[in-house]
PDB file of N, CA and C in Angstrom:
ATOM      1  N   UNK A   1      10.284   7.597 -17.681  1.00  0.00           N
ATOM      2  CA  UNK A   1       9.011   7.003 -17.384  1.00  0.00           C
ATOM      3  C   UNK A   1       8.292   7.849 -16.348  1.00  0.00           C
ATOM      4  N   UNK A   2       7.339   7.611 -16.405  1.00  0.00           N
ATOM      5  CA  UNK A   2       6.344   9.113 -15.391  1.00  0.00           C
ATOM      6  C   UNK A   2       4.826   8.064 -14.868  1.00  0.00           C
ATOM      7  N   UNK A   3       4.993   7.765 -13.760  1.00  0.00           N
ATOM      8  CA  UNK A   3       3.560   6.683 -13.483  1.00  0.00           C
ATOM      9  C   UNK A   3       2.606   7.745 -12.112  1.00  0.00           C
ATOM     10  N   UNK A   4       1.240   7.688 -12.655  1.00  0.00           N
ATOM     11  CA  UNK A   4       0.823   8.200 -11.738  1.00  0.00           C
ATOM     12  C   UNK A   4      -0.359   6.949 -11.121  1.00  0.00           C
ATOM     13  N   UNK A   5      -0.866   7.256  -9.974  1.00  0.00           N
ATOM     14  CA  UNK A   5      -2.253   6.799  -9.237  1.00  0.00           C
ATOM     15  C   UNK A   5      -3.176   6.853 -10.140  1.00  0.00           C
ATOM     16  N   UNK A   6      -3.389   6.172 -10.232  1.00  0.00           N
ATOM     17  CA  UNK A   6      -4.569   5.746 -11.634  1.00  0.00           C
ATOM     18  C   UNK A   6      -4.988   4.319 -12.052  1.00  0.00           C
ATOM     19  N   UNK A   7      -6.359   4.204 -12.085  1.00  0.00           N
ATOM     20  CA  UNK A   7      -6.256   2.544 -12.846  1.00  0.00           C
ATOM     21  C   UNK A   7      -6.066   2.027 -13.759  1.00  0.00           C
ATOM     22  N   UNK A   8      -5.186   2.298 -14.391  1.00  0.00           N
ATOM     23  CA  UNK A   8      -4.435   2.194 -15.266  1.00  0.00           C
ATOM     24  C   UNK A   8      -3.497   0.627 -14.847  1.00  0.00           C
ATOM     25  N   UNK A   9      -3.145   1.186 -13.370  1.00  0.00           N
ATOM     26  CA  UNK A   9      -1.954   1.031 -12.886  1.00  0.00           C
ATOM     27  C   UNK A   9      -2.333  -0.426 -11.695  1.00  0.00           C
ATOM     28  N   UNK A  10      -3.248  -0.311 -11.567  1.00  0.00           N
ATOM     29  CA  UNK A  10      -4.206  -1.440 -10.844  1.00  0.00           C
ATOM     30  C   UNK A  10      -3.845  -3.107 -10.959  1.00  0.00           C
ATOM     31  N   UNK A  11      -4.355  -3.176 -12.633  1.00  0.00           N
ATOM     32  CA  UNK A  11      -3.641  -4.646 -13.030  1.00  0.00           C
ATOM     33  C   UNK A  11      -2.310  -4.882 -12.832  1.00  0.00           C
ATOM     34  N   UNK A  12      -1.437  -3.963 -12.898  1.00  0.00           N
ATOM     35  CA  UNK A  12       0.147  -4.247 -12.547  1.00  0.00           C
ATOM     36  C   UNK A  12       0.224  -4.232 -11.478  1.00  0.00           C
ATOM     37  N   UNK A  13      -0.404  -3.566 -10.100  1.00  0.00           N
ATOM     38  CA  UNK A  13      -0.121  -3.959  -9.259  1.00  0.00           C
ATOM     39  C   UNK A  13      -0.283  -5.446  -8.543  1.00  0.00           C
ATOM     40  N   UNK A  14      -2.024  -5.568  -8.635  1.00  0.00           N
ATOM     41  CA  UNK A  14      -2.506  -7.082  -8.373  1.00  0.00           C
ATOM     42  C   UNK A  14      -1.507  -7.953  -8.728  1.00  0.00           C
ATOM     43  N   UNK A  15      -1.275  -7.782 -10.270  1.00  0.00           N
ATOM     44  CA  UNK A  15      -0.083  -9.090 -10.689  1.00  0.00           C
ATOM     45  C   UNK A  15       1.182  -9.080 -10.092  1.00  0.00           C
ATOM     46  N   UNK A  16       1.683  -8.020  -9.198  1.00  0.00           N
ATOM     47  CA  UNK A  16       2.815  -7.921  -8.497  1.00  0.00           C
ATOM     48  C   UNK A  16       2.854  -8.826  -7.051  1.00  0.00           C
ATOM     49  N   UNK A  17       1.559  -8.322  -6.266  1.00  0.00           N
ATOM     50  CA  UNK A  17       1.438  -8.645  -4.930  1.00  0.00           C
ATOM     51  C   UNK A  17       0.951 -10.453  -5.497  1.00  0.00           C
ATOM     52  N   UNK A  18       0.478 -10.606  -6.218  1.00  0.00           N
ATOM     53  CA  UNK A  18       0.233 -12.001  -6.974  1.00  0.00           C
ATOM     54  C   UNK A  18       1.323 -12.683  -7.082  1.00  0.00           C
ATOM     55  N   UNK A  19       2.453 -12.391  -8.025  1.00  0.00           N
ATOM     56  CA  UNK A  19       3.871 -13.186  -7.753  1.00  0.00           C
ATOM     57  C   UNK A  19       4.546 -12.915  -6.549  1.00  0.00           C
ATOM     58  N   UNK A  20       4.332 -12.261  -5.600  1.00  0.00           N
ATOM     59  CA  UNK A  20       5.082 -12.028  -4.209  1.00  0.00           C
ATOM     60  C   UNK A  20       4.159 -12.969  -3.059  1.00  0.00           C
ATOM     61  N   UNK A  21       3.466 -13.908  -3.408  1.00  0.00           N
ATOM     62  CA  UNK A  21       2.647 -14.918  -3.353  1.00  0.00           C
ATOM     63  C   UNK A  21       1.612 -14.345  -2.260  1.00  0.00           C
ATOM     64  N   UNK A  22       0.549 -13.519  -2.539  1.00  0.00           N
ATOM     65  CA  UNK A  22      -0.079 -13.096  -1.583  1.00  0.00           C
ATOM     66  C   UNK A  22      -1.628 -13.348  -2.059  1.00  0.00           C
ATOM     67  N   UNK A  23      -2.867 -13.942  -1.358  1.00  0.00           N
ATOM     68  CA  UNK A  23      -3.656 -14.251  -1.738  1.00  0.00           C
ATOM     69  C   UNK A  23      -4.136 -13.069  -1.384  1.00  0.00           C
ATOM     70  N   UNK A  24      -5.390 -12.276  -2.665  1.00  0.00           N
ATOM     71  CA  UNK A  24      -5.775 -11.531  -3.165  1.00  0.00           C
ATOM     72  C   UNK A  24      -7.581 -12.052  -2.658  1.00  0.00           C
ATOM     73  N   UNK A  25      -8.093 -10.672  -1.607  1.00  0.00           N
ATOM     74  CA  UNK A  25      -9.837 -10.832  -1.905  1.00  0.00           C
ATOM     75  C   UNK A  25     -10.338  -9.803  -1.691  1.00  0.00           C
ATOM     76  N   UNK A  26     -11.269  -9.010  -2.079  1.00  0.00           N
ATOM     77  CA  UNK A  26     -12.488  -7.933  -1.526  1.00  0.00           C
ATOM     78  C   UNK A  26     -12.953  -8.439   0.032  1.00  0.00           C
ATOM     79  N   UNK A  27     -13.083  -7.666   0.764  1.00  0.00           N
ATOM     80  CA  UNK A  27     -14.041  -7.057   1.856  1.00  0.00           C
ATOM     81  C   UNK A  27     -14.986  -5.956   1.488  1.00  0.00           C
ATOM     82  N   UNK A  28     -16.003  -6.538   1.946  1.00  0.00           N
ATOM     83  CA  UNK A  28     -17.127  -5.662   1.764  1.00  0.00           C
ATOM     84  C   UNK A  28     -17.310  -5.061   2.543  1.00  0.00           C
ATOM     85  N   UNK A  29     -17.352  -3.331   2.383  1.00  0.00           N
ATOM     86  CA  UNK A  29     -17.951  -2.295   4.068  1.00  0.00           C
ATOM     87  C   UNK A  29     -18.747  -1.240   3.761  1.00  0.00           C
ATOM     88  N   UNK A  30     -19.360  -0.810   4.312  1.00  0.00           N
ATOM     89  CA  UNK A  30     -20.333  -0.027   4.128  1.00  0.00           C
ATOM     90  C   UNK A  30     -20.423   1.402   3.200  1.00  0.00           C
ATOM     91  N   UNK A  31     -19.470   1.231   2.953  1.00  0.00           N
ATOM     92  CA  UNK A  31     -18.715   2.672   1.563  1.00  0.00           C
ATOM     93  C   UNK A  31     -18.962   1.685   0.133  1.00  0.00           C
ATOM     94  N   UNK A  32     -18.357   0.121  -0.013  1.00  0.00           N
ATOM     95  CA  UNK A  32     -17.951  -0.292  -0.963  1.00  0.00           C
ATOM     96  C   UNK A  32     -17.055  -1.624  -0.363  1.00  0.00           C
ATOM     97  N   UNK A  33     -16.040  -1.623  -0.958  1.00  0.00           N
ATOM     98  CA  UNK A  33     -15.177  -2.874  -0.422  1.00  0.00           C
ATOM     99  C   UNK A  33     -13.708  -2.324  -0.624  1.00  0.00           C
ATOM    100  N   UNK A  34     -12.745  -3.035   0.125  1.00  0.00           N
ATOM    101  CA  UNK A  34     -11.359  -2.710   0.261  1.00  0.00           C
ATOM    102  C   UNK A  34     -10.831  -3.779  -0.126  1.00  0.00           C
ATOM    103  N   UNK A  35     -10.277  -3.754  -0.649  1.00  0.00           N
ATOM    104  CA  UNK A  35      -8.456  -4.835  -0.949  1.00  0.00           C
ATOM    105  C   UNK A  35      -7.795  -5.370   0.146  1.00  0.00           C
ATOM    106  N   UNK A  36      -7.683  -7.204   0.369  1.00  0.00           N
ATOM    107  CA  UNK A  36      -6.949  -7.360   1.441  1.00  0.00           C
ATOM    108  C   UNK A  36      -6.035  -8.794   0.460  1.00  0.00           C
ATOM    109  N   UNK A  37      -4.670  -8.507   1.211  1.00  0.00           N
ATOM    110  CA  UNK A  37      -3.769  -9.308   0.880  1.00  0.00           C
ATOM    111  C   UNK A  37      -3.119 -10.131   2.090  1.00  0.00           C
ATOM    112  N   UNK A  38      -3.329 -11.460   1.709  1.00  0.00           N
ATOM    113  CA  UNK A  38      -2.841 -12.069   2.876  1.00  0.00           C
ATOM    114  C   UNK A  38      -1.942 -13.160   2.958  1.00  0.00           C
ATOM    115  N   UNK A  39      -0.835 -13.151   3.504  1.00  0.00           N
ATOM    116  CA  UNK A  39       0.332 -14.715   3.510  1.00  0.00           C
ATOM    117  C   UNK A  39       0.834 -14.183   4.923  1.00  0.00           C
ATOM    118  N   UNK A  40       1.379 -16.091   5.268  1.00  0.00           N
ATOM    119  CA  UNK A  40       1.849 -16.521   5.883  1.00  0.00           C
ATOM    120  C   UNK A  40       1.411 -15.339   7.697  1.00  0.00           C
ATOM    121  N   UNK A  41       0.327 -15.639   7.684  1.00  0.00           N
ATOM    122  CA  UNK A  41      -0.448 -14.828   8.899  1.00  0.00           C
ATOM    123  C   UNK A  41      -0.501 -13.604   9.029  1.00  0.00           C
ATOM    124  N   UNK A  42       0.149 -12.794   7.619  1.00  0.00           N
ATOM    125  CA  UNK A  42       0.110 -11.447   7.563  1.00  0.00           C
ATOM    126  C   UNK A  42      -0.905 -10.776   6.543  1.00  0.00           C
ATOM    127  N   UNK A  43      -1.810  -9.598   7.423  1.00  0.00           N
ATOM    128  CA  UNK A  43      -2.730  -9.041   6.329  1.00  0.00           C
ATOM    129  C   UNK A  43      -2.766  -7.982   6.035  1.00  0.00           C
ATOM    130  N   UNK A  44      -2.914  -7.347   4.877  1.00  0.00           N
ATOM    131  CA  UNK A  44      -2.824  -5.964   4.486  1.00  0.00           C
ATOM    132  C   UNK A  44      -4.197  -5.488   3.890  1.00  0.00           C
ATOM    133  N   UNK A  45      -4.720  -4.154   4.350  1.00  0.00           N
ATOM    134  CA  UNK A  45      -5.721  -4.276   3.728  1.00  0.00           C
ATOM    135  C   UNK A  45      -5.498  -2.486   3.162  1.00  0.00           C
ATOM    136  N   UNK A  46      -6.402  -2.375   2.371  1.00  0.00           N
ATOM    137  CA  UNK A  46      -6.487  -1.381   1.414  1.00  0.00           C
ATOM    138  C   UNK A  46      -7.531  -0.753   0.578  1.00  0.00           C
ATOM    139  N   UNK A  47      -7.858   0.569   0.326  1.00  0.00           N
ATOM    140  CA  UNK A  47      -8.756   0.975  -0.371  1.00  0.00           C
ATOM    141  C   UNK A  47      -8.566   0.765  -1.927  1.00  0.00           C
ATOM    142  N   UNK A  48      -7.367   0.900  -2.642  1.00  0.00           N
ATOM    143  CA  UNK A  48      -6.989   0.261  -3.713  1.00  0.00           C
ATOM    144  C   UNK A  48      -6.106  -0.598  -3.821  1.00  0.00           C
ATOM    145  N   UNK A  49      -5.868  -1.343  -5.404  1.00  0.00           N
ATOM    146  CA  UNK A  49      -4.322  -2.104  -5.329  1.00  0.00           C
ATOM    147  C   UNK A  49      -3.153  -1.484  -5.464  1.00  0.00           C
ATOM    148  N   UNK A  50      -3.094  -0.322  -5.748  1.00  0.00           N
ATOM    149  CA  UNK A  50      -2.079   0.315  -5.305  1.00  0.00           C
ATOM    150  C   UNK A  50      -1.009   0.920  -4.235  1.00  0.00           C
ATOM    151  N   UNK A  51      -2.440   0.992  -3.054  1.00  0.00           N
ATOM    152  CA  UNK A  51      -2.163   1.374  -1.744  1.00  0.00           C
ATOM    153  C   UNK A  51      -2.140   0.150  -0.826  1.00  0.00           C
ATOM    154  N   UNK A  52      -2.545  -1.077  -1.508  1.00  0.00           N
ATOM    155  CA  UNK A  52      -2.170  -1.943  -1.369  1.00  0.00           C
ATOM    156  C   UNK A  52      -0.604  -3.005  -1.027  1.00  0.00           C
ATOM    157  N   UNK A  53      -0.730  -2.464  -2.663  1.00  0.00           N
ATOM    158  CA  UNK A  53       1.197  -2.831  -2.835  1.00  0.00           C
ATOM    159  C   UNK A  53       1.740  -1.659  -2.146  1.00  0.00           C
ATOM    160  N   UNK A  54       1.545  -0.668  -1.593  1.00  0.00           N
ATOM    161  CA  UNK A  54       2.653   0.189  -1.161  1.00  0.00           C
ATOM    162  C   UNK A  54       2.880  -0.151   0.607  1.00  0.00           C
ATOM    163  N   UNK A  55       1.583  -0.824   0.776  1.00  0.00           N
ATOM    164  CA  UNK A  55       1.588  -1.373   2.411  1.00  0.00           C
ATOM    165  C   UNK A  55       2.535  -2.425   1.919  1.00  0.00           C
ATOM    166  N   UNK A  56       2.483  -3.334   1.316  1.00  0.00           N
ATOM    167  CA  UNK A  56       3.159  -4.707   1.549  1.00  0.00           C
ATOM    168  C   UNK A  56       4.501  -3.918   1.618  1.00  0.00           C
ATOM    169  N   UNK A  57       4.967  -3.335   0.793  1.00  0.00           N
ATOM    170  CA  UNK A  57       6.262  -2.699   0.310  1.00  0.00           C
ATOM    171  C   UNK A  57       6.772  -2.233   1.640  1.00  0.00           C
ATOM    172  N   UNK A  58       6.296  -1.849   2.160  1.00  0.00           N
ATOM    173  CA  UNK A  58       6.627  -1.127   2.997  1.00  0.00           C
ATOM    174  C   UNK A  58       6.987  -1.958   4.733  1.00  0.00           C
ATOM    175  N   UNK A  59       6.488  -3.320   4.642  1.00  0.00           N
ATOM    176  CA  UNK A  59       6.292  -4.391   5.855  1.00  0.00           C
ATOM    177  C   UNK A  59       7.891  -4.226   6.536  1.00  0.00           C
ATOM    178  N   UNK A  60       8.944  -4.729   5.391  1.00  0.00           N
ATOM    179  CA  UNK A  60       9.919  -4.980   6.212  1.00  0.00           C
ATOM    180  C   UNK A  60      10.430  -3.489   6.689  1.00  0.00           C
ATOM    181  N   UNK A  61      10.465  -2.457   6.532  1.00  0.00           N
ATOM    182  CA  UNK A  61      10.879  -1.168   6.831  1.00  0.00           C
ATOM    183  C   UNK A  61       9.947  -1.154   8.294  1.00  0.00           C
ATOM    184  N   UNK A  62       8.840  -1.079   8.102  1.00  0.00           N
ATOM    185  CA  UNK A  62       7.999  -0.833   9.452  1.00  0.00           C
ATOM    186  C   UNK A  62       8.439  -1.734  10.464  1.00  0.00           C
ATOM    187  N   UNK A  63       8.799  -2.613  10.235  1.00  0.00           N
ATOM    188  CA  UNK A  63       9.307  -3.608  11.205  1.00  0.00           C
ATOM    189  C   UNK A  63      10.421  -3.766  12.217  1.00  0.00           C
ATOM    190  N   UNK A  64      11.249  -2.625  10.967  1.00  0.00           N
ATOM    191  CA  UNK A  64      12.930  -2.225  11.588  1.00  0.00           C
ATOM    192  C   UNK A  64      12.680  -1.496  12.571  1.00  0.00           C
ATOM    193  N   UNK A  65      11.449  -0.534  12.577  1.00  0.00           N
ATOM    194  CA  UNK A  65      11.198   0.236  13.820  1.00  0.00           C
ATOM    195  C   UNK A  65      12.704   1.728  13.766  1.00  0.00           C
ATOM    196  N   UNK A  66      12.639   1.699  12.586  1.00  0.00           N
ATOM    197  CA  UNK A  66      13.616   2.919  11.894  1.00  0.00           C
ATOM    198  C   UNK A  66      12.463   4.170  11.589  1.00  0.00           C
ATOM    199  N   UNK A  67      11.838   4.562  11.771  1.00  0.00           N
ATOM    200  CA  UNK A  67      10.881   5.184  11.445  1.00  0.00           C
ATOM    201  C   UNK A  67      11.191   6.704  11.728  1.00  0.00           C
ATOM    202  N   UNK A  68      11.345   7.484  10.760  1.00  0.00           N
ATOM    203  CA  UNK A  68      11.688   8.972  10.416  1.00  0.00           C
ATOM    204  C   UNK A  68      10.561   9.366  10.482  1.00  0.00           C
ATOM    205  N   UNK A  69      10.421  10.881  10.828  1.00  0.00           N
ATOM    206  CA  UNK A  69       9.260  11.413  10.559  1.00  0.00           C
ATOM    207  C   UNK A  69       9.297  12.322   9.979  1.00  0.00           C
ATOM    208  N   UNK A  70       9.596  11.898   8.724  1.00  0.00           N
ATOM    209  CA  UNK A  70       9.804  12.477   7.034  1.00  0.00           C
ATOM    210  C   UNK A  70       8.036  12.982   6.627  1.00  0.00           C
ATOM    211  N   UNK A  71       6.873  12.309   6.756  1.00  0.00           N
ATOM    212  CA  UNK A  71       6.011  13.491   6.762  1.00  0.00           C
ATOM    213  C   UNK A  71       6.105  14.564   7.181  1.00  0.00           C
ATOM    214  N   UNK A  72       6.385  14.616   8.052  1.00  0.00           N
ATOM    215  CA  UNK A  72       6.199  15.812   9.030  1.00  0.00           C
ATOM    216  C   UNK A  72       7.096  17.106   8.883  1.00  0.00           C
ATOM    217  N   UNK A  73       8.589  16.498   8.275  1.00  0.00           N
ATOM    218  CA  UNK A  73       9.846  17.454   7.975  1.00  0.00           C
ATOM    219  C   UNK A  73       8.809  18.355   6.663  1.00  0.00           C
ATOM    220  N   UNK A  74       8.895  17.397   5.449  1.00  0.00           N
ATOM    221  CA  UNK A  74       8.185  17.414   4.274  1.00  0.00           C
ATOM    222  C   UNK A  74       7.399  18.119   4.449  1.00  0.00           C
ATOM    223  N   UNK A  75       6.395  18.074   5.051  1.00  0.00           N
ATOM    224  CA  UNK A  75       5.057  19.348   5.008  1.00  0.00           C
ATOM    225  C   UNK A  75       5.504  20.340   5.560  1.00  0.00           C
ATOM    226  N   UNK A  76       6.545  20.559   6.344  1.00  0.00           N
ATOM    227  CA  UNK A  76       7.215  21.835   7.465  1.00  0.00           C
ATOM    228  C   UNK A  76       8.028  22.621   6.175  1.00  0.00           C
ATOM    229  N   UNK A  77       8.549  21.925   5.911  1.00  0.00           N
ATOM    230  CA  UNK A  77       9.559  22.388   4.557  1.00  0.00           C
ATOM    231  C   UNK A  77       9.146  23.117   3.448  1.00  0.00           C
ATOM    232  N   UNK A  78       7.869  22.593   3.323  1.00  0.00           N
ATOM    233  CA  UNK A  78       7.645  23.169   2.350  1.00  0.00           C
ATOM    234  C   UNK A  78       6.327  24.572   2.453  1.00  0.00           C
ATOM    235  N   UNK A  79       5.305  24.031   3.689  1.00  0.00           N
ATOM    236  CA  UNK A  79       4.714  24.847   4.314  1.00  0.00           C
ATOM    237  C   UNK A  79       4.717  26.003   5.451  1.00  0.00           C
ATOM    238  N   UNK A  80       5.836  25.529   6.074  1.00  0.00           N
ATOM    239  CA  UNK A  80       6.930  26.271   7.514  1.00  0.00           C
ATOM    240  C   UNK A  80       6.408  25.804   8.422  1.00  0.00           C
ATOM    241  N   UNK A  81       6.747  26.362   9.464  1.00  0.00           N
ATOM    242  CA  UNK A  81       6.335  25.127  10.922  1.00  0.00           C
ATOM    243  C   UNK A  81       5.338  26.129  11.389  1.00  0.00           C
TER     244      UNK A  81
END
């Protein structure tokens, strides 16, 4: 299987952060509007639903306060320091 960033990919996400019970609305800003997802006093907001679901995804990890700085190796690695 091979999935890229695309809206394609949009409706599957919404319907994801949707069964992970998160209420789904637009904000409007001066570019356009962003994606915000919100439960139980937590909000995520986003330029798509993709980058969307990858914030939620990502909540309990950020939280552990485990935080690598795997960007940074990653671009060194492959660009040099």
């Amino acid at each position: 299987m091979k999935l890229t960033d695309s809206m394609n990919t949009y409706n599957p996400a919404l319907s994801t952060i949707g069964k992970l019970g998160y209420a789904i609305q637009l904000l409007e800003n001066a570019e356009g509007f962003d994606w915000e997802a919100s439960k139980d006093g937590e909000i995520f907001i986003a330029s798509d639903p993709l980058r969307l679901l990858g914030l939620i995804s990502l909540k309990d990890e950020y939280h552990a306060g485990s935080m690598e700085r795997l960007y940074d190796k990653i671009l060194a690695s492959h660009f040099g320091e």
